[in-house]
Each structure stands twice: as structure tokens, then as C-alpha cells.
PDB file of N, CA and C in Angstrom:
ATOM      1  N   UNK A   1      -2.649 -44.099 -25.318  1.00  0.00           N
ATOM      2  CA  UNK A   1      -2.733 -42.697 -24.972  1.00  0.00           C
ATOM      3  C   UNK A   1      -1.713 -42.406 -23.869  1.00  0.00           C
ATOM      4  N   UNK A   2      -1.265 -41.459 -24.066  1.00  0.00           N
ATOM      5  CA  UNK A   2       0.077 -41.054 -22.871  1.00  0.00           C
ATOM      6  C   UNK A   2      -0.481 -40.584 -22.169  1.00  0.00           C
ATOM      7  N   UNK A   3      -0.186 -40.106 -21.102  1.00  0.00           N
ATOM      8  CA  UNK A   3      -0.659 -38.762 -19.922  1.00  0.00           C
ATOM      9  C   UNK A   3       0.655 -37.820 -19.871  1.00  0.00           C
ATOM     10  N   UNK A   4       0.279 -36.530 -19.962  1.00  0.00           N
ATOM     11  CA  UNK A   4       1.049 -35.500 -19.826  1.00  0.00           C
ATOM     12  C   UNK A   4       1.491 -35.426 -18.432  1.00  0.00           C
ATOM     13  N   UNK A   5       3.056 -35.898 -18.276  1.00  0.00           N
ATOM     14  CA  UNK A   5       3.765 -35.630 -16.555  1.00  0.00           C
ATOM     15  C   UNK A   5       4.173 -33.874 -16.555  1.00  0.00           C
ATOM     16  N   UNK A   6       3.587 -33.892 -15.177  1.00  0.00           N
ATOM     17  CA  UNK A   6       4.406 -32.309 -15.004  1.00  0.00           C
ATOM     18  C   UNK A   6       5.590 -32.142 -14.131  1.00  0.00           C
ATOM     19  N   UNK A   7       6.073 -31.482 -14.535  1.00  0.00           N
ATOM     20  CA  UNK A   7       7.173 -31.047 -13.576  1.00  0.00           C
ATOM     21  C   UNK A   7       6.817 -29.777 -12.167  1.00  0.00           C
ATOM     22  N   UNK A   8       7.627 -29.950 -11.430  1.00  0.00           N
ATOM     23  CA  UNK A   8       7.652 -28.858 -10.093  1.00  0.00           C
ATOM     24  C   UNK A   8       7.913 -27.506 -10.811  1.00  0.00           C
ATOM     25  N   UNK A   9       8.211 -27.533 -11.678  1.00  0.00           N
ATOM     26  CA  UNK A   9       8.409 -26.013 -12.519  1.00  0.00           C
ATOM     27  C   UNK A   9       7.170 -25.303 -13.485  1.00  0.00           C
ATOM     28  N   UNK A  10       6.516 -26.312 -13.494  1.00  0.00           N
ATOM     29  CA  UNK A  10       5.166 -26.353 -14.510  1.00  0.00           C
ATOM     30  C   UNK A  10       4.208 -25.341 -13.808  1.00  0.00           C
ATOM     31  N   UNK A  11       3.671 -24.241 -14.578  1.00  0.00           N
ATOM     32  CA  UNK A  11       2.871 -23.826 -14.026  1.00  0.00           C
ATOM     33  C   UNK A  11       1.502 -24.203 -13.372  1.00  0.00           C
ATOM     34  N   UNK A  12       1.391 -25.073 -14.907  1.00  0.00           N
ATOM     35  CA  UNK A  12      -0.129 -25.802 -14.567  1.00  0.00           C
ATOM     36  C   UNK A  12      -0.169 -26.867 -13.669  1.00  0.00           C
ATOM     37  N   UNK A  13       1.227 -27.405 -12.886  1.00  0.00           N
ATOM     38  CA  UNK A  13       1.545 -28.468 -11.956  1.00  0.00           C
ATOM     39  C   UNK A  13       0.513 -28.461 -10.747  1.00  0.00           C
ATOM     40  N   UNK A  14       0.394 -27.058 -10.321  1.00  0.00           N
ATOM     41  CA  UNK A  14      -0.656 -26.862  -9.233  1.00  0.00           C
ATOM     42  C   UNK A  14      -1.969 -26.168  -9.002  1.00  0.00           C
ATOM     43  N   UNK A  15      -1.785 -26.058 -10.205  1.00  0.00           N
ATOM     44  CA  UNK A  15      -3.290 -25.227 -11.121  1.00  0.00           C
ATOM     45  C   UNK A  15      -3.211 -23.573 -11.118  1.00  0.00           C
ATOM     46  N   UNK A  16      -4.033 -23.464 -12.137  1.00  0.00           N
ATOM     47  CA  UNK A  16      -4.013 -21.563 -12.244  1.00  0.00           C
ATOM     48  C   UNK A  16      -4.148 -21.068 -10.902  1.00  0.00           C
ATOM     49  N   UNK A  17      -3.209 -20.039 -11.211  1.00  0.00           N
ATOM     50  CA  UNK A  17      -3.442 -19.047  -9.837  1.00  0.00           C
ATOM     51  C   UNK A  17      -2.645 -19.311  -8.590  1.00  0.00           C
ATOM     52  N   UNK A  18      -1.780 -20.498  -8.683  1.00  0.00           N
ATOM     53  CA  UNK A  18      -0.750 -21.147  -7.373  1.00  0.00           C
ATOM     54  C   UNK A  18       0.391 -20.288  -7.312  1.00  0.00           C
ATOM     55  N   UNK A  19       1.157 -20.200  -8.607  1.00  0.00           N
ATOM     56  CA  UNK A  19       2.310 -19.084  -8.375  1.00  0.00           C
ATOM     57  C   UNK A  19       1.807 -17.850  -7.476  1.00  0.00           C
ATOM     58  N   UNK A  20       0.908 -16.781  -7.855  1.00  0.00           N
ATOM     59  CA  UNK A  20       1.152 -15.826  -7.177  1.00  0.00           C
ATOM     60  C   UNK A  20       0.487 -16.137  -5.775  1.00  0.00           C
ATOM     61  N   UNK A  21      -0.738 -16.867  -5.515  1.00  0.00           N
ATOM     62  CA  UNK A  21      -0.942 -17.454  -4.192  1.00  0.00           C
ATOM     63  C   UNK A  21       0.362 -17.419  -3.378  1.00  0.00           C
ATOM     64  N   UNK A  22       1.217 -18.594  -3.975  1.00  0.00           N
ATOM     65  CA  UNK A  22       2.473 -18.540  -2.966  1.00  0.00           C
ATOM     66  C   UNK A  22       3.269 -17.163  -2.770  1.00  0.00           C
ATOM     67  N   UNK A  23       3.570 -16.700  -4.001  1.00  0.00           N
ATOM     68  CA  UNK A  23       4.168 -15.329  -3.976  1.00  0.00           C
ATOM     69  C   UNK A  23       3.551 -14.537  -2.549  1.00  0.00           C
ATOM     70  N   UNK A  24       2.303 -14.309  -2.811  1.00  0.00           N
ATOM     71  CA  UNK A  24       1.297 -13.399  -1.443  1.00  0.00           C
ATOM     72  C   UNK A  24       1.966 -14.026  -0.080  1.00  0.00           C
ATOM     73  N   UNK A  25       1.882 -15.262  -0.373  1.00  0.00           N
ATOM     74  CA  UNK A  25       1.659 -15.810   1.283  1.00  0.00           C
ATOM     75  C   UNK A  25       3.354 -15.494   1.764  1.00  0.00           C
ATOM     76  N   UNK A  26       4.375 -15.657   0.411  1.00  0.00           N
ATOM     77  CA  UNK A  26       5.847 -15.161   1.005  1.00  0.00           C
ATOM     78  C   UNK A  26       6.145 -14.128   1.140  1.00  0.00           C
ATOM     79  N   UNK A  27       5.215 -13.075   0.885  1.00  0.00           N
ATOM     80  CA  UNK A  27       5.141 -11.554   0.629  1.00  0.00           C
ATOM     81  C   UNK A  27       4.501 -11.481   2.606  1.00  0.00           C
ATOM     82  N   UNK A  28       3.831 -12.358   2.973  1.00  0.00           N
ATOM     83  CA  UNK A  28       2.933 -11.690   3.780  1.00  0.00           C
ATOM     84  C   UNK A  28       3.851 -12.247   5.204  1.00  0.00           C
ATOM     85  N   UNK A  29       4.862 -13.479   4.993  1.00  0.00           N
ATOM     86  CA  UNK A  29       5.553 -13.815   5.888  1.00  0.00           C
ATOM     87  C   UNK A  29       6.781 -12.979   6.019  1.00  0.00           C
ATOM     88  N   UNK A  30       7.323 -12.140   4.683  1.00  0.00           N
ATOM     89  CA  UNK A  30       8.756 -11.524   5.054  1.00  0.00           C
ATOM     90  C   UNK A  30       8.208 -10.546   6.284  1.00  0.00           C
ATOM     91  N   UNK A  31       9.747 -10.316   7.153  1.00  0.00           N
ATOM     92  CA  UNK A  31       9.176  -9.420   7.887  1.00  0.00           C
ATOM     93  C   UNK A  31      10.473  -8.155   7.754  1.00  0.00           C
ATOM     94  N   UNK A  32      10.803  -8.229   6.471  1.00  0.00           N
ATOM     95  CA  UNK A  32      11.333  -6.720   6.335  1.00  0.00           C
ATOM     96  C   UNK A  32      10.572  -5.949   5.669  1.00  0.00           C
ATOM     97  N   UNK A  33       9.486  -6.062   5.775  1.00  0.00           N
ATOM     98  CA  UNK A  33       8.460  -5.044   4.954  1.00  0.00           C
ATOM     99  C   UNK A  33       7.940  -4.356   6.636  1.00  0.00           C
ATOM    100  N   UNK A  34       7.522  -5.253   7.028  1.00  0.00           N
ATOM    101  CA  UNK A  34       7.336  -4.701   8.681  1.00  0.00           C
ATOM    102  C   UNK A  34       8.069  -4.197   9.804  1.00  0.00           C
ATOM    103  N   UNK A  35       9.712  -4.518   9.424  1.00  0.00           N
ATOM    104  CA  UNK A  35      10.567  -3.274  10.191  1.00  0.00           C
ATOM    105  C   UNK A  35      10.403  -1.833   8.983  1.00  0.00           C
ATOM    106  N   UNK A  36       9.734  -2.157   7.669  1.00  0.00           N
ATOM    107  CA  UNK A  36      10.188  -0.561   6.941  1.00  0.00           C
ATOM    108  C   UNK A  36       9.083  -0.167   7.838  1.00  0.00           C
ATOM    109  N   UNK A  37       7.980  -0.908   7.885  1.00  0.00           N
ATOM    110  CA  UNK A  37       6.828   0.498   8.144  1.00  0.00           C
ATOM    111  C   UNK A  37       6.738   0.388   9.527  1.00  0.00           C
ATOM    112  N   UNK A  38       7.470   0.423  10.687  1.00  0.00           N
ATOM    113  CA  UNK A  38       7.759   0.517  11.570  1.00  0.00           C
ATOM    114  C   UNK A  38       8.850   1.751  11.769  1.00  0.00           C
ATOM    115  N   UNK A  39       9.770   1.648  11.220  1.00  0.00           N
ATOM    116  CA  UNK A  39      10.941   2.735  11.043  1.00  0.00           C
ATOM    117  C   UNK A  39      10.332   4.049  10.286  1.00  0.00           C
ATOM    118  N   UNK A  40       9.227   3.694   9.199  1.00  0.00           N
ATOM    119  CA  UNK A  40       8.389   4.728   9.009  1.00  0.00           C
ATOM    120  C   UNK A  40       7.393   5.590   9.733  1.00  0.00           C
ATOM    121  N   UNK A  41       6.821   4.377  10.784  1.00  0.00           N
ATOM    122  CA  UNK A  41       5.683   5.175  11.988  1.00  0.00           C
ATOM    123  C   UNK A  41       6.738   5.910  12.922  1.00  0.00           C
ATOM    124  N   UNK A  42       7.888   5.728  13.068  1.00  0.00           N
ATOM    125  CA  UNK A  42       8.683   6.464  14.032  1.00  0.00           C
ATOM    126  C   UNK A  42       9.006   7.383  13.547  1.00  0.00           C
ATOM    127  N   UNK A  43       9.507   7.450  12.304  1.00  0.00           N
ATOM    128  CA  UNK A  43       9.853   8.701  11.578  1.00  0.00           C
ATOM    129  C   UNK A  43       8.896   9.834  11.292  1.00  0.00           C
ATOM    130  N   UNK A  44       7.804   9.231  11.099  1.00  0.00           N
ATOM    131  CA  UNK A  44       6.647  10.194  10.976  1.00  0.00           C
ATOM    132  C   UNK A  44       5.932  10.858  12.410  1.00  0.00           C
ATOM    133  N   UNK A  45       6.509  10.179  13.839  1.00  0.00           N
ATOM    134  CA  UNK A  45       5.880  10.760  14.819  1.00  0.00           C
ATOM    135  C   UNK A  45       7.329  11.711  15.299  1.00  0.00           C
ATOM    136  N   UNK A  46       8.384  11.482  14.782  1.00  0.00           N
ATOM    137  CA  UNK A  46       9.721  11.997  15.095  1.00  0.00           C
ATOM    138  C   UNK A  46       9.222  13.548  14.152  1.00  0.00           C
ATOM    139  N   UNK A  47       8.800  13.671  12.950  1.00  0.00           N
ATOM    140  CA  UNK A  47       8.594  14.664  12.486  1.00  0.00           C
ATOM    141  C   UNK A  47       7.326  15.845  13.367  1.00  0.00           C
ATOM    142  N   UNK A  48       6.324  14.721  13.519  1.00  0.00           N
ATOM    143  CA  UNK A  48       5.058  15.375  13.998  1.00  0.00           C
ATOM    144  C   UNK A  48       5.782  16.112  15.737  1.00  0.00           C
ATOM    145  N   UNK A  49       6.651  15.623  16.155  1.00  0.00           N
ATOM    146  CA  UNK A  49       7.126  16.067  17.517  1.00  0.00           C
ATOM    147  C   UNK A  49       7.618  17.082  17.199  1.00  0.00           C
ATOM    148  N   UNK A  50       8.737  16.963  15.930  1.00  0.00           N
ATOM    149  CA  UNK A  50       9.567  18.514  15.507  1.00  0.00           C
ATOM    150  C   UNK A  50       8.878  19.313  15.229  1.00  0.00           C
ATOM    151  N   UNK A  51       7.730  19.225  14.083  1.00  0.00           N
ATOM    152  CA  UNK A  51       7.070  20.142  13.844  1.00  0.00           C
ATOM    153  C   UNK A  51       6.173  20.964  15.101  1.00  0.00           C
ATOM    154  N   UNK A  52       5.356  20.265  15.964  1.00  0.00           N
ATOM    155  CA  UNK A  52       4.887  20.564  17.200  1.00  0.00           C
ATOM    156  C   UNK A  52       5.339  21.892  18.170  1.00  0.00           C
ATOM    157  N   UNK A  53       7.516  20.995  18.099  1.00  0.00           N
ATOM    158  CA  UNK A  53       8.031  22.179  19.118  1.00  0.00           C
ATOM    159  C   UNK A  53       8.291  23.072  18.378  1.00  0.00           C
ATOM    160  N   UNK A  54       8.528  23.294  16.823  1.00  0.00           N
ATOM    161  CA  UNK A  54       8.992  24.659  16.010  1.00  0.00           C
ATOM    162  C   UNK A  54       7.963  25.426  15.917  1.00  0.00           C
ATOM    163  N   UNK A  55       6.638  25.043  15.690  1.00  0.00           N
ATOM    164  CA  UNK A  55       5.695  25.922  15.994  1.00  0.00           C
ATOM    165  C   UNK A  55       5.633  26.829  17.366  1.00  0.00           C
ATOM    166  N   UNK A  56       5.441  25.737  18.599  1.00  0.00           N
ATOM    167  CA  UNK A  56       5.650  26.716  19.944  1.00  0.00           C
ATOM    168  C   UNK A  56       6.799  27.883  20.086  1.00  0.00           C
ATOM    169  N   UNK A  57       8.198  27.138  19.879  1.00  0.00           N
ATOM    170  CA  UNK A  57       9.220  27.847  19.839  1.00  0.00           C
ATOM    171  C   UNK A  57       8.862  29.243  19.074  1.00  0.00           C
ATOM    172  N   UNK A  58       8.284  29.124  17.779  1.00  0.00           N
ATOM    173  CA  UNK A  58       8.108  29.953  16.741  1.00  0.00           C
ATOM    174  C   UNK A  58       7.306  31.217  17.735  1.00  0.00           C
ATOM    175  N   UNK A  59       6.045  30.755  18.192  1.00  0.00           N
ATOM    176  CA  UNK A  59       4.999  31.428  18.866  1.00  0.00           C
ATOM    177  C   UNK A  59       5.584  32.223  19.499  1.00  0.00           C
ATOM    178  N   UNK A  60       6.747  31.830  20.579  1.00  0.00           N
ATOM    179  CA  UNK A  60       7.399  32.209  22.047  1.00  0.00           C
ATOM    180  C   UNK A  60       8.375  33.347  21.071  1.00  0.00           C
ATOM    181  N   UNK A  61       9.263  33.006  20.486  1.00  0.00           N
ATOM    182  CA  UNK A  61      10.101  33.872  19.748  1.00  0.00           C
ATOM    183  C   UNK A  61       9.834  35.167  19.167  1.00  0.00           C
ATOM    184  N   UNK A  62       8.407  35.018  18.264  1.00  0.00           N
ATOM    185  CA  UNK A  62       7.784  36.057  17.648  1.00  0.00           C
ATOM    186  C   UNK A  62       7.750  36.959  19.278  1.00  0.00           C
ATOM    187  N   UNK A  63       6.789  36.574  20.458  1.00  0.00           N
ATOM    188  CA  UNK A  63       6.593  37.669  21.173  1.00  0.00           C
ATOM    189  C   UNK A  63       7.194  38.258  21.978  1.00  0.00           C
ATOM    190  N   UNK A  64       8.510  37.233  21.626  1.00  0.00           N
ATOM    191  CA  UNK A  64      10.302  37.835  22.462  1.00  0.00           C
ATOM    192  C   UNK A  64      10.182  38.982  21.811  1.00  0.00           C
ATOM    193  N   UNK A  65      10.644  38.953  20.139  1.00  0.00           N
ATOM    194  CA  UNK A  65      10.924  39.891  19.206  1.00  0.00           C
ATOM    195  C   UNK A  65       9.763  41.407  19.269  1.00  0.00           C
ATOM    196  N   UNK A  66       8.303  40.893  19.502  1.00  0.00           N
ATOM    197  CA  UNK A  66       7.468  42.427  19.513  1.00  0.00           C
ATOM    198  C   UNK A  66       7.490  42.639  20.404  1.00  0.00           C
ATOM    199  N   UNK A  67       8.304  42.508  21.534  1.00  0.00           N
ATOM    200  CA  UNK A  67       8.390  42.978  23.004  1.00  0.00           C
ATOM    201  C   UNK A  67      10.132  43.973  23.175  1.00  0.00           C
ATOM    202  N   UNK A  68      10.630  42.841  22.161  1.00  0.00           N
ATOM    203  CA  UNK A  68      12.168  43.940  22.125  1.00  0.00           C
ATOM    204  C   UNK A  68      11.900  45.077  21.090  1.00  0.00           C
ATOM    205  N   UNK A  69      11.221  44.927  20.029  1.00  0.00           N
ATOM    206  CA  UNK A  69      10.893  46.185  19.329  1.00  0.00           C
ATOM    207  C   UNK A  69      10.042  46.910  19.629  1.00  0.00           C
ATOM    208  N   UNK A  70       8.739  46.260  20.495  1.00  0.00           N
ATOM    209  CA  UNK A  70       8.088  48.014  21.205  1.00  0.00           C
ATOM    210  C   UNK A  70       9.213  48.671  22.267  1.00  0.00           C
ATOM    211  N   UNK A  71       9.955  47.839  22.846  1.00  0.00           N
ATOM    212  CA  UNK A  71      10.808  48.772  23.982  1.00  0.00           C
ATOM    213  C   UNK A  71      11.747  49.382  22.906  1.00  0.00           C
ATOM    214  N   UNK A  72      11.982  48.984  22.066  1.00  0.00           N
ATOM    215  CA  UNK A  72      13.108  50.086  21.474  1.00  0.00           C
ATOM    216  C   UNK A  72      12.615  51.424  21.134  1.00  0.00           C
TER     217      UNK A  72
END
């Protein structure tokens, strides 16, 4: 009776479910996934700041404008 040798390429070399195991764990060590969502939390508080001052600005402007049109 022979025994079936596996190779390092073999899936079944390290049993079901090892490929994507490793996949996860190299997924969970890159760390350019963690400068994107870093460059994303900045971008999103960079917006929440703009939006913030265009509103005030907006507020202040409107009662520039009904103050120059009641004096007219």
C-alpha cells in the first residue's frame, strides 16, 4: 500500500480551511488597510468641520443680507 505524499501546494497538506485561515491572518497583519481608514477618519472629520463652518457662515450671511434689504 503506498501513502499519498503531499506537497506545500496541496490544499489538503494542512487540512480544510488553512488557506483562507492564513489569507485572514495576512489580511489582518497588512497595515495598508489601516492607513486607508485612517486617511478616511480624517477626511470625514475634515468634511464634518466644513460642513459645521458653512452652516454658521450661512446663518451670519443670511442676516447680513435681511439687514441690507430692510435698510434699503
Amino acid at each position: 500500500m503506498r501513502t499519498q505524499s503531499f506537497s506545500r501546494k496541496s490544499p489538503r497538506a494542512h487540512g480544510i480551511g488553512a488557506r483562507p485561515a492564513r489569507a485572514f491572518m495576512r489580511w489582518l497583519r497588512d497595515e495598508s488597510a489601516v492607513s486607508a481608514i485612517e486617511y478616511a477618519l480624517i477626511a470625514s472629520l475634515i468634511a464634518i468641520v466644513i460642513i459645521g463652518a458653512v452652516q454658521v457662515v450661512g446663518t451670519n450671511l443670511q442676516s447680513v443680507f435681511s439687514t441690507v434689504a430692510s435698510d434699503v
